[in-house]
N, C-alpha and C. Protein backbone atom coordinates (compact mmCIF):
# COMPACT_ATOMS: atom_id res chain seq x y z
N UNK A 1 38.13 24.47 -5.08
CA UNK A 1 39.23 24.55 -6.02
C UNK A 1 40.54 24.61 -5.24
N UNK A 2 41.57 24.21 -5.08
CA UNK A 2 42.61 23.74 -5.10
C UNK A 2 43.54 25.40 -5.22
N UNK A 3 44.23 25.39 -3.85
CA UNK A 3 45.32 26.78 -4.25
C UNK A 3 46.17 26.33 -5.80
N UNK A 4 46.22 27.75 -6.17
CA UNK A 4 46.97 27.38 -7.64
C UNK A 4 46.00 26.85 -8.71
N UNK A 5 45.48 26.59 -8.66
CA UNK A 5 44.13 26.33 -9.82
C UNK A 5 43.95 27.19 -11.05
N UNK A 6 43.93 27.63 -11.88
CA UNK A 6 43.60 28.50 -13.02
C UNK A 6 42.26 28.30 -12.83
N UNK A 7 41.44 29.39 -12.87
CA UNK A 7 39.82 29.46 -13.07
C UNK A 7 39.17 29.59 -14.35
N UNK A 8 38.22 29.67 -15.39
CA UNK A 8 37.74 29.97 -16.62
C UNK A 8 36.84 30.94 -16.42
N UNK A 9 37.02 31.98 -17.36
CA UNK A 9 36.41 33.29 -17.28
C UNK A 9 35.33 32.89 -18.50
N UNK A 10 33.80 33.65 -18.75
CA UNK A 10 32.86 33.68 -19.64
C UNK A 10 32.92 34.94 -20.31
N UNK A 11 32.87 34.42 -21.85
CA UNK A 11 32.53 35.72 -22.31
C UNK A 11 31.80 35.39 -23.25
N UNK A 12 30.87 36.71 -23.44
CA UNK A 12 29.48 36.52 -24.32
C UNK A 12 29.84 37.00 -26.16
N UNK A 13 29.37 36.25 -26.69
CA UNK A 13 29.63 37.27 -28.26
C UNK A 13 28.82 37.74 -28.13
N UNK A 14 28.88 39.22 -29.54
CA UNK A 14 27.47 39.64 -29.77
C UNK A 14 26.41 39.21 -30.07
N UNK A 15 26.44 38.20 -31.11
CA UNK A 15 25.29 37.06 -31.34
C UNK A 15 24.57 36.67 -30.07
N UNK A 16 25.50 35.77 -29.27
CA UNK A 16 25.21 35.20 -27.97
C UNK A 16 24.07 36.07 -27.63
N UNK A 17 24.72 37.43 -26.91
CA UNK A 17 23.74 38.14 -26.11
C UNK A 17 22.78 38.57 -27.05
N UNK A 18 22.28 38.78 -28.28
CA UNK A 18 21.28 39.08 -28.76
C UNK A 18 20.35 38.23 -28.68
N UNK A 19 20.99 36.97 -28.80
CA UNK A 19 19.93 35.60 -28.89
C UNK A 19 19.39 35.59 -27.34
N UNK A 20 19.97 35.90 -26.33
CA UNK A 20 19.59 35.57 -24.92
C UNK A 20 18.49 36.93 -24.63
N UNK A 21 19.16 38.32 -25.11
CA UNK A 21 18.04 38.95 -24.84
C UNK A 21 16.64 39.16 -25.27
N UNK A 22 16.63 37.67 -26.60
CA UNK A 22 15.31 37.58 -27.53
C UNK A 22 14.39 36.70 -26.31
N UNK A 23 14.82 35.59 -25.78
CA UNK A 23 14.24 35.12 -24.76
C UNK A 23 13.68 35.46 -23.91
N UNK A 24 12.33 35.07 -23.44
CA UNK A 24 11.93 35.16 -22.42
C UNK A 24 12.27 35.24 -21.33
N UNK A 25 11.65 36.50 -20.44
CA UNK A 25 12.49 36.87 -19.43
C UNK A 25 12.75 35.51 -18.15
N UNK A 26 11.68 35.11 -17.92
CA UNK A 26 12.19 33.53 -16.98
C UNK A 26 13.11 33.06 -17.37
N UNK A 27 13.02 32.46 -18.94
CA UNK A 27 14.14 31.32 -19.33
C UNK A 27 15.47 32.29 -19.40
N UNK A 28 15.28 33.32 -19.70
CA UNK A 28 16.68 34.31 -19.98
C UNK A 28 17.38 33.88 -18.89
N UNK A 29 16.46 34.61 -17.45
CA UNK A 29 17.46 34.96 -16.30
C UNK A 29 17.94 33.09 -15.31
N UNK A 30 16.93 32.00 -15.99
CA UNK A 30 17.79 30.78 -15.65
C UNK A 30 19.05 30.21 -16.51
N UNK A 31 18.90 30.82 -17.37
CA UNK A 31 20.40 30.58 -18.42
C UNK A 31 21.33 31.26 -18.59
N UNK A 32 21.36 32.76 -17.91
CA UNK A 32 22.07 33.11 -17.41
C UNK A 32 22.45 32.97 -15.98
N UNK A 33 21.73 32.62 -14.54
CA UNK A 33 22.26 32.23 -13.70
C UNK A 33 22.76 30.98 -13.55
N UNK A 34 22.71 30.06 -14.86
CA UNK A 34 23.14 28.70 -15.18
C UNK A 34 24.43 28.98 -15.25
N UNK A 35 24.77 29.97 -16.42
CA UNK A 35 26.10 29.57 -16.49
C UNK A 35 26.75 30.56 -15.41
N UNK A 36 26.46 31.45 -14.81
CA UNK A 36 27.63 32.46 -14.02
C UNK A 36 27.85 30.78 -12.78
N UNK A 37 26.38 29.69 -12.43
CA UNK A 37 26.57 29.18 -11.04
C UNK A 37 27.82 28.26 -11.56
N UNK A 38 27.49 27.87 -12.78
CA UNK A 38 28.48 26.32 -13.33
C UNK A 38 29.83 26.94 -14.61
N UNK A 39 29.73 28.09 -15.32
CA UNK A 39 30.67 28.15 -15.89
C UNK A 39 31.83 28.68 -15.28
N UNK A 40 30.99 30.10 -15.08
CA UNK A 40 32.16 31.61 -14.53
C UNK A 40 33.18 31.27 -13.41
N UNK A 41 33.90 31.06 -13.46
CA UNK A 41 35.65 30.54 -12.67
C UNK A 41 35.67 28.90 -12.11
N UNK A 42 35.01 27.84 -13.19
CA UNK A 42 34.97 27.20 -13.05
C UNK A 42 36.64 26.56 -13.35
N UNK A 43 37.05 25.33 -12.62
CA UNK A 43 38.51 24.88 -12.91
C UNK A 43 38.45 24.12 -14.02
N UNK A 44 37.30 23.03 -14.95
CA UNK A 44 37.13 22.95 -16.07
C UNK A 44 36.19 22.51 -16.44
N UNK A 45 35.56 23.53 -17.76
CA UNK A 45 34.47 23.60 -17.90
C UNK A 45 33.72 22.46 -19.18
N UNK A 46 34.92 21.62 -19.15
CA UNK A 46 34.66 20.28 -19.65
C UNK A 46 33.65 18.67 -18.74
N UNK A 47 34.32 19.28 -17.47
CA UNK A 47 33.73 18.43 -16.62
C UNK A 47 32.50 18.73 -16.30
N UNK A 48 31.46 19.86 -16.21
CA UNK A 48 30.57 20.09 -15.81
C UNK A 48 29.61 19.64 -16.24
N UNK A 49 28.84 19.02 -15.26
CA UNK A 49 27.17 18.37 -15.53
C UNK A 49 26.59 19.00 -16.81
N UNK A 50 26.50 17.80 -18.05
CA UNK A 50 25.68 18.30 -19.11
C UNK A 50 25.95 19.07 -20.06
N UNK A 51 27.35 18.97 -20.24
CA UNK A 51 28.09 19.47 -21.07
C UNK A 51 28.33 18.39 -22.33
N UNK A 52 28.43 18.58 -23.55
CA UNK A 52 29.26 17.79 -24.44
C UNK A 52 30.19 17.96 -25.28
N UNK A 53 30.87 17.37 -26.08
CA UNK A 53 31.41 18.27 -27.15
C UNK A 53 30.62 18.23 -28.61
N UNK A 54 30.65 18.89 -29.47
CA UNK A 54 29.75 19.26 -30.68
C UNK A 54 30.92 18.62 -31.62
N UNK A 55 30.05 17.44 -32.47
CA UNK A 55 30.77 16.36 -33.19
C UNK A 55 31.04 17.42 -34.20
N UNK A 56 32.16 17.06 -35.12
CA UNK A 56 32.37 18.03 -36.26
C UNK A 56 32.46 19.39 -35.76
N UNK A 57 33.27 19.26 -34.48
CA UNK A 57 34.06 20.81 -33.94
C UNK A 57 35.14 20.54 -33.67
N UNK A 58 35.91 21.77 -33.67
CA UNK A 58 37.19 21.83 -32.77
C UNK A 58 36.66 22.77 -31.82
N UNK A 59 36.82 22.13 -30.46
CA UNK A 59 36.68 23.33 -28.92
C UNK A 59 35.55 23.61 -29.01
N UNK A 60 34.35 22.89 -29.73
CA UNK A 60 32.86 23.27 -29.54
C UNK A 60 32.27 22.47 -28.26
N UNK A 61 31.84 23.34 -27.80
CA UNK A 61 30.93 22.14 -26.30
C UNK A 61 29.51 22.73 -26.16
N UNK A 62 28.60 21.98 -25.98
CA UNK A 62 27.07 22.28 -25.80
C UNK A 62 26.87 22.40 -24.11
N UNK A 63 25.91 23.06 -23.47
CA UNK A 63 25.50 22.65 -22.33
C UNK A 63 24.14 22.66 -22.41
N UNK A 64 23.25 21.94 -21.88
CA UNK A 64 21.53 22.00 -21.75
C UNK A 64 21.56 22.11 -20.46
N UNK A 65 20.09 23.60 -21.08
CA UNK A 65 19.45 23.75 -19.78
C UNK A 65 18.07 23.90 -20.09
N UNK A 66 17.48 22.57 -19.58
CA UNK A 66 16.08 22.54 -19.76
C UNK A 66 16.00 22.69 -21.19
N UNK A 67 15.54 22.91 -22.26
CA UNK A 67 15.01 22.79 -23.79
C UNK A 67 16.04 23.76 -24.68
N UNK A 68 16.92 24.23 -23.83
CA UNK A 68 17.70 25.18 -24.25
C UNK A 68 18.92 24.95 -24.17
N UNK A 69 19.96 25.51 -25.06
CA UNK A 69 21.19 24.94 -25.44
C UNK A 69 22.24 26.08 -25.37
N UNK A 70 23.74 26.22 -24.46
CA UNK A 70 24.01 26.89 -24.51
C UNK A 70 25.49 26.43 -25.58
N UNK A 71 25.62 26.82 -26.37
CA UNK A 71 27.42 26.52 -27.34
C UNK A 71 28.38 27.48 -27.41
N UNK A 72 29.33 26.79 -26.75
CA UNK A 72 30.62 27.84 -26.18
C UNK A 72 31.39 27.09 -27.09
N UNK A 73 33.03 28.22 -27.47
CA UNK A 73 34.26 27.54 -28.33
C UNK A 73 35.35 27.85 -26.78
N UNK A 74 35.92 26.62 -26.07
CA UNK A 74 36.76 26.64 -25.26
C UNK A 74 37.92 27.52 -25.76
N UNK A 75 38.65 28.61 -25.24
CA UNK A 75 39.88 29.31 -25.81
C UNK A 75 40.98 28.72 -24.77
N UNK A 76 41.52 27.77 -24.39
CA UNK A 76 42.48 26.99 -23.87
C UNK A 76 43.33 27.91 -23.38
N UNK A 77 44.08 28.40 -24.69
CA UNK A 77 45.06 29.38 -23.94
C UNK A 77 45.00 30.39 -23.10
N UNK A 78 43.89 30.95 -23.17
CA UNK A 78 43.41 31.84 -22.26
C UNK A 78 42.45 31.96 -21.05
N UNK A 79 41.95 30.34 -21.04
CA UNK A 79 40.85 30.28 -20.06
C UNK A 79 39.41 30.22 -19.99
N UNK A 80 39.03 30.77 -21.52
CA UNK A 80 38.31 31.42 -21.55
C UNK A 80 37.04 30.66 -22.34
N UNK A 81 35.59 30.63 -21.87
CA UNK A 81 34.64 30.28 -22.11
C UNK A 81 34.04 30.81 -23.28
N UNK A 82 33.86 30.95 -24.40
CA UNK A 82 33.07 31.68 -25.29
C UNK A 82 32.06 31.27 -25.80
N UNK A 83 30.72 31.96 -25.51
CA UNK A 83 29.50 31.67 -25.48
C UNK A 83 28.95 32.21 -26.78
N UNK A 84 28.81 31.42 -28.07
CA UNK A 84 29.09 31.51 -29.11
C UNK A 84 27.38 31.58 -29.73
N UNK A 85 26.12 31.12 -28.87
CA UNK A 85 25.03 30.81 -29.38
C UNK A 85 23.99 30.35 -27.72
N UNK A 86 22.81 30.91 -28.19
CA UNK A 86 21.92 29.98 -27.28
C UNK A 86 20.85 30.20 -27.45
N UNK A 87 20.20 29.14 -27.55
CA UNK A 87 18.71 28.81 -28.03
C UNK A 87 17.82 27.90 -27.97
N UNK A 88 16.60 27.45 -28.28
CA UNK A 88 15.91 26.61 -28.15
C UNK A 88 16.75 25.39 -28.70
N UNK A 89 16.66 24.12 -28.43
CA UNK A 89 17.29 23.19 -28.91
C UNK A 89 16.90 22.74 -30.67
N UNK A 90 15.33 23.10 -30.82
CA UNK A 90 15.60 22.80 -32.47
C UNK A 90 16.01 23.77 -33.32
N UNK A 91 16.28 24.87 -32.81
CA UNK A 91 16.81 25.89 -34.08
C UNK A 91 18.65 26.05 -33.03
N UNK A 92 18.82 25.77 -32.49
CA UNK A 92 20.46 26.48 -32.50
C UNK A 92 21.76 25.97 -33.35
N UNK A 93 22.00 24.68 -33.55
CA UNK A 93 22.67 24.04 -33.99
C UNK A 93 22.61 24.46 -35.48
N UNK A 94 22.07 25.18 -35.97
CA UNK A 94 21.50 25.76 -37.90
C UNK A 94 23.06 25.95 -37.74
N UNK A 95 23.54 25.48 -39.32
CA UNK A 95 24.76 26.52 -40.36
C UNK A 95 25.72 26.72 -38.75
N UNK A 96 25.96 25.47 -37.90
CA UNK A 96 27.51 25.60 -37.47
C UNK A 96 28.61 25.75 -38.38
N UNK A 97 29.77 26.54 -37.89
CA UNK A 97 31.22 26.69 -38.80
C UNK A 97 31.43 25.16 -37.81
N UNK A 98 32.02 24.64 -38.85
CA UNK A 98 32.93 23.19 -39.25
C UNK A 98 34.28 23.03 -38.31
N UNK A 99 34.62 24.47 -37.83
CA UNK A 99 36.52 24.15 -37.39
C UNK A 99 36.49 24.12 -35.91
């Protein structure tokens, strides 16, 4: 990263971490060392391998890891990663908010 760079900080909702601590302890602790290796002070967390954006969002982005899906809402102004959901890939995407 580049002196002067702004970095992106992660933060978990409560949802988030409930859903991660329902997981299995293997898949838990690779989806969490997924995102601290590729999200946590990343310079932007748009560019990163395997990321997308979630059609019918504003600031929604998906990342896969292995069968599992992590969905963050980018907070721009602040930097900030918000890890909004994560789960198996056929149940996470249920009853997204629209904005």
């Amino acid at each position: 990263m580049r002196a002067g760079a702004m970095s992106w900080r992660v933060r978990w909702s409560t949802r988030a971490t409930k859903q991660l601590l329902a997981i299995d302890k293997k898949q838990r602790l690779l989806i969490a060392s997924w995102v601290n290796q590729h999200l946590e002070g990343c310079a932007n967390p748009k560019t990163v391998q395997g990321g997308k954006p979630i059609q019918g969002t504003q600031n929604g982005w998906r990342y896969r890891v292995g069968s599992y899906r992590i969905l963050v809402k980018m907070e721009e102004d602040e930097l900030v990663v918000k890890v909004v959901r994560v789960g198996h890939r056929q149940g996470v995407y249920g009853n997204l908010p629209r904005s």
